[in-house]
Structure formats: C-alpha cells, structure tokens
C-alpha atoms as a PDB file:
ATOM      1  CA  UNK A   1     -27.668  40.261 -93.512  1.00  0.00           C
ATOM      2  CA  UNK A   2     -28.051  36.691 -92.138  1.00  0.00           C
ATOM      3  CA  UNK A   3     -29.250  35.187 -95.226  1.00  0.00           C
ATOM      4  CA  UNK A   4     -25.627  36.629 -96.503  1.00  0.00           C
ATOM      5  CA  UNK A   5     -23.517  35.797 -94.163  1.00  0.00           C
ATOM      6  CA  UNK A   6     -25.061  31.709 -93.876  1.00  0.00           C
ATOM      7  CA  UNK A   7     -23.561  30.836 -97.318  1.00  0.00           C
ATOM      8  CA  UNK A   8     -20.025  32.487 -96.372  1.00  0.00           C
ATOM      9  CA  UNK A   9     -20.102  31.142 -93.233  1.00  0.00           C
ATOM     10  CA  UNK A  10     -21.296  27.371 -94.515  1.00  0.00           C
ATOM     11  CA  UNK A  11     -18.223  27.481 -96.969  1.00  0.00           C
ATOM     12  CA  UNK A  12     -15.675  28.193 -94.130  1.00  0.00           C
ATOM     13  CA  UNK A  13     -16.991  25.505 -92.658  1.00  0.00           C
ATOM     14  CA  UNK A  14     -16.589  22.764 -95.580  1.00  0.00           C
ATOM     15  CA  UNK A  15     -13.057  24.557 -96.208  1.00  0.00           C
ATOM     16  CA  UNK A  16     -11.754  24.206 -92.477  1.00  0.00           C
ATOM     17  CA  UNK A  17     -13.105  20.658 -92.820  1.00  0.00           C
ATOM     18  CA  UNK A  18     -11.430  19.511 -96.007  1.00  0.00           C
ATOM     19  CA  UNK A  19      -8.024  21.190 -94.617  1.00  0.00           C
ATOM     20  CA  UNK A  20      -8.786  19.313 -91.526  1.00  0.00           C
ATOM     21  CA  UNK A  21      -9.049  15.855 -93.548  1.00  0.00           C
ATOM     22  CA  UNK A  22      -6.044  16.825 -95.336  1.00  0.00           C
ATOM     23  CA  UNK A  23      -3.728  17.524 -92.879  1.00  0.00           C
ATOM     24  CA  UNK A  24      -4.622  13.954 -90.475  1.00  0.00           C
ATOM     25  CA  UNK A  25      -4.099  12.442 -93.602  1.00  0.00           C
ATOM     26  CA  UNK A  26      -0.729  13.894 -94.294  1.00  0.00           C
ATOM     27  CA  UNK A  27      -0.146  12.928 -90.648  1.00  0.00           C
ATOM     28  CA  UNK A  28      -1.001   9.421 -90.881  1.00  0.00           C
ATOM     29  CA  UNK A  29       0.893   8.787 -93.528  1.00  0.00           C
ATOM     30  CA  UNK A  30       4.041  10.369 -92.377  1.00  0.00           C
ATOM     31  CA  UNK A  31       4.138  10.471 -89.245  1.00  0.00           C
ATOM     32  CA  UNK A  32       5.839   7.002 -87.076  1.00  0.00           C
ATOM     33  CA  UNK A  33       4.655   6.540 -84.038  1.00  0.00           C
ATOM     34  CA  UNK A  34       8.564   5.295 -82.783  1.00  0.00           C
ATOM     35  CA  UNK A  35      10.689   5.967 -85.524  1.00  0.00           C
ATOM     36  CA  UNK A  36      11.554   8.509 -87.635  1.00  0.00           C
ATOM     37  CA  UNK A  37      11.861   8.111 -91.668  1.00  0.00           C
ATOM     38  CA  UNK A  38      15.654   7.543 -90.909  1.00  0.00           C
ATOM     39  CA  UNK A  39      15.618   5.014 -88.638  1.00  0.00           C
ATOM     40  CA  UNK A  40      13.726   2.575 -91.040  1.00  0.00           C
ATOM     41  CA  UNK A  41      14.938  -1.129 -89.371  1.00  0.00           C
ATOM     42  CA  UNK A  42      17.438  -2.961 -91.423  1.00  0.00           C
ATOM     43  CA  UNK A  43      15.173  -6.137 -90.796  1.00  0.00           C
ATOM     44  CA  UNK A  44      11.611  -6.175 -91.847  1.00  0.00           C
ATOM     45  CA  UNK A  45      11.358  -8.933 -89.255  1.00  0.00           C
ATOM     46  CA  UNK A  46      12.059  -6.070 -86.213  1.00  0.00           C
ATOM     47  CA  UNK A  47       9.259  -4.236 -86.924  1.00  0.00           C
ATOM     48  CA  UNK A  48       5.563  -6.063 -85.344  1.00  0.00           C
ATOM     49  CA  UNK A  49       3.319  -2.998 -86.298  1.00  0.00           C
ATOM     50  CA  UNK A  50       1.764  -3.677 -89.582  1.00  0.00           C
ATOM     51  CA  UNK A  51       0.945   0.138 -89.586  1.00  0.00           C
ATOM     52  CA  UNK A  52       4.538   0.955 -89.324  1.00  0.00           C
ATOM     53  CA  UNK A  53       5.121  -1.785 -91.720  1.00  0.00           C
ATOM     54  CA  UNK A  54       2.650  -0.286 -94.331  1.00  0.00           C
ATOM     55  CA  UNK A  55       4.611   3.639 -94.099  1.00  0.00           C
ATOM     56  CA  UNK A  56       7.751   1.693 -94.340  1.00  0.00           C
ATOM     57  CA  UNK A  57       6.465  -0.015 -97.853  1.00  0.00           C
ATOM     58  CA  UNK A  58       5.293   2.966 -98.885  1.00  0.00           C
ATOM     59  CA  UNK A  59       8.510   4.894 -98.094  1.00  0.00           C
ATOM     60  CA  UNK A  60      10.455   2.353-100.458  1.00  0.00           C
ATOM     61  CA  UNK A  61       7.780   2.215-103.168  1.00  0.00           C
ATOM     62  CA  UNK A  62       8.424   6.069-103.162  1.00  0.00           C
ATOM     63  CA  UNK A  63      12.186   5.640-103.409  1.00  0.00           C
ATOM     64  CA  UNK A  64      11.579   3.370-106.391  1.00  0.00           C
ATOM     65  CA  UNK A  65       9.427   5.792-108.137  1.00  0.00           C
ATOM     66  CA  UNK A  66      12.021   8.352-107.899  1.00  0.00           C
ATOM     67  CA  UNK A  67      14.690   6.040-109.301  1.00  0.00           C
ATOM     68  CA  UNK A  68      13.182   4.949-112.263  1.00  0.00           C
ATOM     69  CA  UNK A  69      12.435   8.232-113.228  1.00  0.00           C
ATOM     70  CA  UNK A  70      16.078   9.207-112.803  1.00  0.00           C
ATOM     71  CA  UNK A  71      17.355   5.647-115.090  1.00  0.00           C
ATOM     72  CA  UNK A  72      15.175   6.627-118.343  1.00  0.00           C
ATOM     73  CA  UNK A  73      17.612   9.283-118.875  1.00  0.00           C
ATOM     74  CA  UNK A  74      19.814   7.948-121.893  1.00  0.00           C
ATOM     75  CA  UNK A  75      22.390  10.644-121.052  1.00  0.00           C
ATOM     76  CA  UNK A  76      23.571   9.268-117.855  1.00  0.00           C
ATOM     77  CA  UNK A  77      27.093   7.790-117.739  1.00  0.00           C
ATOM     78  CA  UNK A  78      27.212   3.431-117.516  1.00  0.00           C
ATOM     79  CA  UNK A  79      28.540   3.010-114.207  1.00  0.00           C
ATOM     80  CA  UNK A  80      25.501   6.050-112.822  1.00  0.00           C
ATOM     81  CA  UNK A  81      22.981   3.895-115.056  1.00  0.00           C
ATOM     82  CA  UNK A  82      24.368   0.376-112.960  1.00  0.00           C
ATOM     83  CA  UNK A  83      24.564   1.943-109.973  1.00  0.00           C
ATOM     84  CA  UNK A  84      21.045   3.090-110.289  1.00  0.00           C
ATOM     85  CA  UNK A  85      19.711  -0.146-111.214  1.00  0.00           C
ATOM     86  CA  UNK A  86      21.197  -2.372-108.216  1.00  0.00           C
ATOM     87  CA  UNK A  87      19.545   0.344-106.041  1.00  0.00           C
ATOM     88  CA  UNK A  88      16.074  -0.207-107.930  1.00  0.00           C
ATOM     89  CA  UNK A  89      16.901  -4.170-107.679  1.00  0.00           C
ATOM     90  CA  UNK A  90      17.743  -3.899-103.893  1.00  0.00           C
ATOM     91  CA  UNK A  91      14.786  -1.742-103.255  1.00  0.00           C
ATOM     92  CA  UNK A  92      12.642  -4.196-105.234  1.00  0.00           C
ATOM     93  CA  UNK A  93      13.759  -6.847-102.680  1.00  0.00           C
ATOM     94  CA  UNK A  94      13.450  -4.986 -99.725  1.00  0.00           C
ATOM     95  CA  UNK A  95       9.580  -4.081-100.722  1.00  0.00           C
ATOM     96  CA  UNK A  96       9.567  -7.757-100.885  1.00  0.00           C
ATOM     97  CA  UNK A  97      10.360  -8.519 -97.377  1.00  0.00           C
ATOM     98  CA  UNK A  98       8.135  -5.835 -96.002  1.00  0.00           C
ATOM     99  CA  UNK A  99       5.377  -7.373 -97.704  1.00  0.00           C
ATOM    100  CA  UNK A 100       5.483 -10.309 -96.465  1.00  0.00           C
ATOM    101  CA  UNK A 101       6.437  -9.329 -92.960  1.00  0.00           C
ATOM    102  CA  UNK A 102       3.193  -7.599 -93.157  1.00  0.00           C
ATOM    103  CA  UNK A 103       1.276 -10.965 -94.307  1.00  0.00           C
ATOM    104  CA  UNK A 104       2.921 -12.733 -91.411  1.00  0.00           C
ATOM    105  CA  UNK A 105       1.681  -9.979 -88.920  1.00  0.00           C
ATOM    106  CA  UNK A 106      -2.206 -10.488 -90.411  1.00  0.00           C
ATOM    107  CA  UNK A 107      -2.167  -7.545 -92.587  1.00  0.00           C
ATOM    108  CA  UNK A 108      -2.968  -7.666 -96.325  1.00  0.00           C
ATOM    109  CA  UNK A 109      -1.547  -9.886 -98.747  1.00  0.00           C
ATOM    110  CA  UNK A 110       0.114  -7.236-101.080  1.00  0.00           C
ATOM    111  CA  UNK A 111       1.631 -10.416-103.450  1.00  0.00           C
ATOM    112  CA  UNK A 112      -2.004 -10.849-104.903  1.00  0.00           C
ATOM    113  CA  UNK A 113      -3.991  -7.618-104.361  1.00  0.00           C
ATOM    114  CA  UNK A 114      -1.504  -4.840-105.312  1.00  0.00           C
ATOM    115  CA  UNK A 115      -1.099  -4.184-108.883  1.00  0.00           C
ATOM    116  CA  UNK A 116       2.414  -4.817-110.337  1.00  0.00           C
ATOM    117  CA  UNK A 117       4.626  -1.362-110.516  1.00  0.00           C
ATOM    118  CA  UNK A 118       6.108  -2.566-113.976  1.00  0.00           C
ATOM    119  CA  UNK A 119       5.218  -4.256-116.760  1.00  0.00           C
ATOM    120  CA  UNK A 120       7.775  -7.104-118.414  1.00  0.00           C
ATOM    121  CA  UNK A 121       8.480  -4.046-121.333  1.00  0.00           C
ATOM    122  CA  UNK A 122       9.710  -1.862-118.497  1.00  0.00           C
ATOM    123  CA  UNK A 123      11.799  -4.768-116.448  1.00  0.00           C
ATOM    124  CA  UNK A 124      12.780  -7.033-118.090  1.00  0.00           C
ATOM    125  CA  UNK A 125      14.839 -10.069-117.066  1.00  0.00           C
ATOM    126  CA  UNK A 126      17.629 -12.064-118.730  1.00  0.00           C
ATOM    127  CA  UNK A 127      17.151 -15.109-116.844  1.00  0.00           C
ATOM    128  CA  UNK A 128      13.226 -15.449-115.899  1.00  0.00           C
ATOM    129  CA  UNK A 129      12.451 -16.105-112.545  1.00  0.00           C
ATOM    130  CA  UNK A 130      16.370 -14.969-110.780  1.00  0.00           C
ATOM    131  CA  UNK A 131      14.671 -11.522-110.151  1.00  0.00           C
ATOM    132  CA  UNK A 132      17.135  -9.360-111.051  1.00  0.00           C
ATOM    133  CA  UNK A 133      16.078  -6.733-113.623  1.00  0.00           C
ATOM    134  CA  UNK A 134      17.359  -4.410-115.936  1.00  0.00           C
ATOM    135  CA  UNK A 135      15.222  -1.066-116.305  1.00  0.00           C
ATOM    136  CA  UNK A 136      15.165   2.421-118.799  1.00  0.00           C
ATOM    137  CA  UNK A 137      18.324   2.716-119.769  1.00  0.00           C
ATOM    138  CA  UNK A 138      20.098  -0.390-118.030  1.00  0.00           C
ATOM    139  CA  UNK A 139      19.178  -2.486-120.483  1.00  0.00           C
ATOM    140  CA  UNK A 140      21.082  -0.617-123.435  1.00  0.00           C
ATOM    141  CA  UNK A 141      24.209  -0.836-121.168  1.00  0.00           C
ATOM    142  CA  UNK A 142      27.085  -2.621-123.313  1.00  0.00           C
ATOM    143  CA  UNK A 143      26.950  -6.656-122.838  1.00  0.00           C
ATOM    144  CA  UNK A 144      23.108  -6.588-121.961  1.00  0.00           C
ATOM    145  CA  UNK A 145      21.620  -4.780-125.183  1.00  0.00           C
ATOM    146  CA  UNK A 146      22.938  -8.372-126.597  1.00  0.00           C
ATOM    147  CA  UNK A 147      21.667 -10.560-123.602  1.00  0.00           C
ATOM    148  CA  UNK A 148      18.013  -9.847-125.015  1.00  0.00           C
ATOM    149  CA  UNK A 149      18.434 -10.383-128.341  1.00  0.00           C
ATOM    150  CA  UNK A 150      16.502 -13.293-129.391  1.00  0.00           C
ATOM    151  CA  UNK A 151      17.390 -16.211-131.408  1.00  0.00           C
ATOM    152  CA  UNK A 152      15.073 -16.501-134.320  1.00  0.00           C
ATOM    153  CA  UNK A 153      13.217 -19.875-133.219  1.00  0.00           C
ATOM    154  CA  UNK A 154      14.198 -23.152-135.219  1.00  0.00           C
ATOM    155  CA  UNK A 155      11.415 -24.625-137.193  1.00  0.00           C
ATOM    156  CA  UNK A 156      10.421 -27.914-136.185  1.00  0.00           C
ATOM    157  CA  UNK A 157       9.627 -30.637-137.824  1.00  0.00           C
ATOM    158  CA  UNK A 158       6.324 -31.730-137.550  1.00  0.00           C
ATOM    159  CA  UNK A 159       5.945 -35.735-136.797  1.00  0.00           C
ATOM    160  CA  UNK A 160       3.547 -38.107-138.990  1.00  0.00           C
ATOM    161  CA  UNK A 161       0.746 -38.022-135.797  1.00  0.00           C
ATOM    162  CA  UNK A 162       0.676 -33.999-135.914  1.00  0.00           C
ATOM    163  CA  UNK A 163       0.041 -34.340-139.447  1.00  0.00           C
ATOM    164  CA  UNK A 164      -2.504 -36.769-139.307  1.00  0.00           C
ATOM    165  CA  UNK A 165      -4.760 -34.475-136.385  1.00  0.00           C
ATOM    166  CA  UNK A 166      -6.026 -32.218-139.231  1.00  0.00           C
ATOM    167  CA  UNK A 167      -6.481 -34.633-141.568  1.00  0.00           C
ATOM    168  CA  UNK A 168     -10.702 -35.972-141.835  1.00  0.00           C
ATOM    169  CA  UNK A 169     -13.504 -36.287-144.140  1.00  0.00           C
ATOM    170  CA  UNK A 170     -13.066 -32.863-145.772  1.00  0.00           C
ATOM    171  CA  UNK A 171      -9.378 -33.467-146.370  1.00  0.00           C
ATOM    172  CA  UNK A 172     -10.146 -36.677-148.964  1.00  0.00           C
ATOM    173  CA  UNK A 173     -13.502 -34.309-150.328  1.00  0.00           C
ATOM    174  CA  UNK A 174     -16.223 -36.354-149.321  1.00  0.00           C
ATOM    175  CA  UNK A 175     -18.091 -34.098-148.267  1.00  0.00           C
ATOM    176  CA  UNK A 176     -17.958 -31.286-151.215  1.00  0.00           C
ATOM    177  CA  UNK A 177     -21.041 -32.212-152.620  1.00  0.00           C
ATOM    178  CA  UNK A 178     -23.111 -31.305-149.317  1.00  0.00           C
ATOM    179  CA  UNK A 179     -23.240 -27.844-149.653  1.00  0.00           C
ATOM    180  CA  UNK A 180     -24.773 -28.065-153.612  1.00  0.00           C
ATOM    181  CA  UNK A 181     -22.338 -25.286-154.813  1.00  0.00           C
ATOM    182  CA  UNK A 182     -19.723 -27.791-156.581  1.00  0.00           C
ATOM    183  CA  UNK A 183     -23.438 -29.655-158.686  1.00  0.00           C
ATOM    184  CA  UNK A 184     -24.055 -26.323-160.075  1.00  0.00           C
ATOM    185  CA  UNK A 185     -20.640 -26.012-160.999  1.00  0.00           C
ATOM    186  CA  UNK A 186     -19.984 -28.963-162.929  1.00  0.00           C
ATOM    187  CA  UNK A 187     -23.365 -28.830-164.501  1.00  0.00           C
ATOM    188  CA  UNK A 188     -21.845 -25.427-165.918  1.00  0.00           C
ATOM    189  CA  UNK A 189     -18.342 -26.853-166.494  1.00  0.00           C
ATOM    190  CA  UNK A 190     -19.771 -29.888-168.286  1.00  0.00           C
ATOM    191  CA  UNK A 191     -22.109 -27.720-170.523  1.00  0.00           C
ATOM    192  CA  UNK A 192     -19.460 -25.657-171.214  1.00  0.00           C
ATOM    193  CA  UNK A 193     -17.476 -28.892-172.110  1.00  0.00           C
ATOM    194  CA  UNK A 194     -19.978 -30.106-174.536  1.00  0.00           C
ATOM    195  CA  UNK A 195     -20.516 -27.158-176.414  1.00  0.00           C
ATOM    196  CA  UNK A 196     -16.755 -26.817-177.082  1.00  0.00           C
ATOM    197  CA  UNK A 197     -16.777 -30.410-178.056  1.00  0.00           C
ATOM    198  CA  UNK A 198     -19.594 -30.372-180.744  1.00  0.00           C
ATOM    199  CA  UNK A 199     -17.733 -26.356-181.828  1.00  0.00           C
ATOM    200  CA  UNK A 200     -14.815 -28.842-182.493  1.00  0.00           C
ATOM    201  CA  UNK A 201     -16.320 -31.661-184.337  1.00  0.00           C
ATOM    202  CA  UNK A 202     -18.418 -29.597-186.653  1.00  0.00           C
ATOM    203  CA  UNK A 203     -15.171 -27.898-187.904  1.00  0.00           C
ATOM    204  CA  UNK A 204     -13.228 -30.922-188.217  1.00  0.00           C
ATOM    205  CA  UNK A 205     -16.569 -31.819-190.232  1.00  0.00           C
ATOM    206  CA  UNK A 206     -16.370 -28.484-192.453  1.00  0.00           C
ATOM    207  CA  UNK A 207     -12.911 -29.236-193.120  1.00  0.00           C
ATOM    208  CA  UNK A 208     -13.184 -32.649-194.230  1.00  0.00           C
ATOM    209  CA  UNK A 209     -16.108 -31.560-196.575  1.00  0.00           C
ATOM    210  CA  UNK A 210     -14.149 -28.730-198.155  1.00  0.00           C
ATOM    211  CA  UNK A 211     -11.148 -31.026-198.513  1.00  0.00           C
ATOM    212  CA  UNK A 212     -13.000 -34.160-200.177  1.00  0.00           C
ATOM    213  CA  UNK A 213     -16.645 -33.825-200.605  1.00  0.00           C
ATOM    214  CA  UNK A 214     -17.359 -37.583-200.640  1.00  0.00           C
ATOM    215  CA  UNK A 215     -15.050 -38.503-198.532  1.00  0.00           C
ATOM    216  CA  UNK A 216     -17.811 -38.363-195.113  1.00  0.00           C
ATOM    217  CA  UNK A 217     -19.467 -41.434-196.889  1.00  0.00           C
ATOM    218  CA  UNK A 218     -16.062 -43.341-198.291  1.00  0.00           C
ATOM    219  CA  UNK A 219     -15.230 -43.135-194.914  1.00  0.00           C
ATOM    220  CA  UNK A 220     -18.334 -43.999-193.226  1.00  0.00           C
ATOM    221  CA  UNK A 221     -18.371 -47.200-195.508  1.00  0.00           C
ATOM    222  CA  UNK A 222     -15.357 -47.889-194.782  1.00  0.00           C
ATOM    223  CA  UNK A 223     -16.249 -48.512-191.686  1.00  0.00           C
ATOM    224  CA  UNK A 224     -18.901 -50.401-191.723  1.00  0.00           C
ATOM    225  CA  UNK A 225     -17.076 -53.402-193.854  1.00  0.00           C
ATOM    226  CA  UNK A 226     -13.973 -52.663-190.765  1.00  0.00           C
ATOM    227  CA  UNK A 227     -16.626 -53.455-188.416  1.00  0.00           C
ATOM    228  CA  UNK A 228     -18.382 -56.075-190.273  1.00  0.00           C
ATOM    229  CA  UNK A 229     -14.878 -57.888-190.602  1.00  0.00           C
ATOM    230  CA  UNK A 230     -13.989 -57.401-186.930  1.00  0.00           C
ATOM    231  CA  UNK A 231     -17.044 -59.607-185.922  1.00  0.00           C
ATOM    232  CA  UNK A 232     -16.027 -62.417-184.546  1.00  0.00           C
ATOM    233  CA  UNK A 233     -18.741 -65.642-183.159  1.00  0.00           C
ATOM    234  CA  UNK A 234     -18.017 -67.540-180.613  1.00  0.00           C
ATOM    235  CA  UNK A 235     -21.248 -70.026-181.142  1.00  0.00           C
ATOM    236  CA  UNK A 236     -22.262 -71.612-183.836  1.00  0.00           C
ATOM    237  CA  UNK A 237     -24.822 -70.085-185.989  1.00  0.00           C
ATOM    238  CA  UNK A 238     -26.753 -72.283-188.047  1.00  0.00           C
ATOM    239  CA  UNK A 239     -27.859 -71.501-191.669  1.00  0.00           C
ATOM    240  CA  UNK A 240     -30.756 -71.699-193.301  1.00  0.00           C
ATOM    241  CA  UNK A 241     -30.427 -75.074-195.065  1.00  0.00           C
ATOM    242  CA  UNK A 242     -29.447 -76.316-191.376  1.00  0.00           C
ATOM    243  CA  UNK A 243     -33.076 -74.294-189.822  1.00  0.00           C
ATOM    244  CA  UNK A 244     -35.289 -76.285-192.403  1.00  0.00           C
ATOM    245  CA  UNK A 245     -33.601 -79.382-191.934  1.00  0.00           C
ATOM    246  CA  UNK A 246     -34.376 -78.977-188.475  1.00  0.00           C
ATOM    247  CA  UNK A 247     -38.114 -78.345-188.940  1.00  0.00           C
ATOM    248  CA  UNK A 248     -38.900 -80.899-190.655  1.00  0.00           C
ATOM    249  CA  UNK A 249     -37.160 -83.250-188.415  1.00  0.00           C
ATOM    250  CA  UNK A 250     -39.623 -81.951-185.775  1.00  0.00           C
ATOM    251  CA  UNK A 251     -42.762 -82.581-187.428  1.00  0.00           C
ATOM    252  CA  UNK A 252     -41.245 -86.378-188.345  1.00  0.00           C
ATOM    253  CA  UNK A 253     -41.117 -86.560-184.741  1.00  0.00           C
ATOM    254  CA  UNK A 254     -44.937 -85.448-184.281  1.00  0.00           C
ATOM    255  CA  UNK A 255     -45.698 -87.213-186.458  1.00  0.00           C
ATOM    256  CA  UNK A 256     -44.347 -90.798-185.946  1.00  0.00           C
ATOM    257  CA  UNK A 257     -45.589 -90.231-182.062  1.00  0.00           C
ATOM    258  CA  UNK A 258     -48.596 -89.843-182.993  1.00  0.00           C
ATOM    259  CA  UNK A 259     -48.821 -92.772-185.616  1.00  0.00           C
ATOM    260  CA  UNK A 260     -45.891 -95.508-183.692  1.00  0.00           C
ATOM    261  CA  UNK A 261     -44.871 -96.481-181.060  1.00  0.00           C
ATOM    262  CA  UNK A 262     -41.441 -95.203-178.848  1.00  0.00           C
ATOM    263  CA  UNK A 263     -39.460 -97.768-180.388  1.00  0.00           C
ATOM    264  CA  UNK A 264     -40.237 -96.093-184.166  1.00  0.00           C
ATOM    265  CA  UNK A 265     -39.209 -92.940-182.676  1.00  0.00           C
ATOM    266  CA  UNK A 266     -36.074 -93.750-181.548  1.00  0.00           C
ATOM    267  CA  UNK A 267     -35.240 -95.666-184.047  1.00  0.00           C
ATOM    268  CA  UNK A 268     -36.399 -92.680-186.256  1.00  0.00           C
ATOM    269  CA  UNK A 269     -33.816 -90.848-184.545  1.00  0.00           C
ATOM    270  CA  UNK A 270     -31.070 -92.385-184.579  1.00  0.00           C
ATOM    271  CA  UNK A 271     -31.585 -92.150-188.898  1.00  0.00           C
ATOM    272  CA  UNK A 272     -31.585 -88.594-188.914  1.00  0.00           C
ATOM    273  CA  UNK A 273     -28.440 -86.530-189.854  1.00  0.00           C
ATOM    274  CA  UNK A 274     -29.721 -83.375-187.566  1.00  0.00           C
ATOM    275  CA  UNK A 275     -27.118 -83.225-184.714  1.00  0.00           C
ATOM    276  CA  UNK A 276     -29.121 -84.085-180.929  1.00  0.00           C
ATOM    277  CA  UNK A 277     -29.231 -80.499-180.071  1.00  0.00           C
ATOM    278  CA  UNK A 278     -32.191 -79.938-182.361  1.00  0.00           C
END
C-alpha cells in the first residue's frame, strides 16, 4: 500500500507546487503594491518604482493588443475606425513615456531590447518619423487610402561619370581572347568561310565553262597582256646591246692598267661612249 500511495502522493505534490507558482505569478503581475489598475498616474514621471512602472507598461501594451484587434474589422463605421486609432496612437505614446521613465529609474532599456509590436505593413506612416500611424482598417479610411499611394519614381538620367564606372577592359574586348573559346570559334567560322568561298568560285567556274568553253583561257590571256601593259619602270633598264658595250669597256680598262699608265686610262675614258655609271 505504500509503494501505491508514494506516486499519488508525489503528484499532489508537483500539482500543489505548479498551482503555487501560478498563482504568485498571477499576483506579481497584477497586483500594485499602492495603486490599483485604475489609479494608473497621469504622469509617468510620478511613479519612482520601476516595478510599478513595468505593470503599468504592461497594462497599456495589453490595452493596445485589444485595440488592434478591434480596428482590423472592415465593418466598423469611419468615425469608430478614427476614434480607435487616436486611442492606439495615444497609447503608443504613453508606452513611450513609461519606457523611458523606467530607463531613467535604472531599469531596462525597453527602446533596444524589446521587440517592435508592429511591423511597417501593419503601421504605417504618412509622414516618416512624426509618429503618428494609421493601423487595420484606418488606413482605408477616405483621404488616407490616397495618402499612401506612391508616385511611380522618375527615371533619372544617368551623368557621363556613372556611365564611365562600368566601363574597363572587357567593355572595348580586350580581353575575349583569354578564355580560348572565341580561337575555336573563328577557326570554325573561318573554315566555314572558306569552304563557302571555294563552293562559290567553282560554280561561277562551271558556269563560265558551260557558257563559253574557251573562254577560261581568252580570259586568262587576256590578262596577262593587261598586266604586261600595266607595268610601268621607274629605272632605267639597260638592253642588251647597252650590257655588251659595257663589258667590253671593262676589260679595255683591265687591260690598259695593266699595259699603261693612269694617264692612258683616263684618257681611255674619257673616249668611251658608255655613260660613268658603268
């Protein structure tokens, strides 16, 4: 009978504890230890408790929960929908002063630790910054549904400098050839190329042969005397006449050094018809 009743017995126990926790916490958190949820100061600045300043945040973050819940109903009349969002606004504020009356007393800076109740889709503001927001169905009130429509943005023109960041090596192709994929394809291209070229000269060859069978080598005389008659010298060439002449000037010369003196040869050249440059 003992070894029944110690697991009964052991679960009291953990129950009457847990109800225990339960209801100090419930206490703590609603009970004041001067004032009642009523008599919540006008001022944050009154109240020098930060535990009395903590319920009182909490009180108003509760307020504001219930609030917005009421303003996302669509079917509410305009001037319930305002009148609920000044209240949300004002409570908004108040949290505001709370927290930092509890920052001033030494307690926690709720600015930067506590998460943000809404995001910017679920308040949003017409001005940024003036803190007044519009929330559920505030903002599809008459006169603000247009305050947050957008004006498409106007394109700007982009100056000569912005255009001139993105431009660098790559931009004027100099370096294409580094990764070896444009080689391989102009080797193809060009191949390609050829081919098509000599497709297109060997019919224009088949046609001219069926057309005029001799004409290939009319034509390919042709233009050899065209290009033998387009040669134009700009030296003189000497002729053959002119070569011999010049020869056997030469071995005169030889020969007279060899048998005179200087003044025979010169006087062997000034005879001679051959102009001085040979």
């Amino acid at each position: 009978s003992r070894a029944r009743r110690t697991p009964m017995a052991r679960n009291e126990e953990k129950a009457q504890a847990l109800l225990n926790r339960f209801v100090a916490a419930k206490r703590d958190a609603n009970q004041l230890s001067v004032r009642s949820e009523t008599q919540r100061p006008y001022l944050a600045t009154e109240c020098e408790d930060v535990r009395e300043c903590e319920i009182f945040r909490n009180q108003i973050i509760k307020e504001i929960s219930k609030k917005v819940s009421l303003i996302q109903n669509e079917g509410l009349e305009d001037h319930r929908v305002r009148d609920l969002n000044d209240a949300i606004n004002k409570l908004m504020r108040e949290k505001g002063h709370w927290e930092r009356q509890i920052k001033a007393l030494g307690g926690p800076d709720y600015f930067r630790t506590a998460p943000k109740l809404f995001n910017e889709e679920d308040a949003e503001e017409v001005v940024p910054g003036k803190g007044y927001r519009y929330y559920g169905a505030a903002k599809k009130l008459p006169g603000v549904r247009e305050l947050f429509k957008k004006a498409a943005p106007e394109r700007t023109k982009r100056t000569r400098f912005e255009m001139m960041k993105g431009i660098d090596a790559d931009y004027y192709g100099y370096r294409d050839d580094d990764d070896g994929i444009l080689v391989d394809l102009e080797r193809a291209a060009e191949a390609e190329k050829l081919a098509a070229n000599v497709r297109a000269w060997e019919q224009a060859k088949r046609e001219r042969l069926a057309a005029n069978p001799d004409g290939e080598v009319e034509e390919e005389d042709d233009g050899e005397v065209e290009a033998v008659s387009q040669f134009v010298a700009h030296v003189e060439v000497p002729d053959q006449n002119a070569i011999e002449r010049a020869l056997l000037a030469r071995r005169k010369r030889e020969m007279l050094a060899k048998l005179a003196g200087e003044a025979e040869v010169e006087q062997a050249e000034e005879s001679t018809l051959v102009p001085p440059s040979w």
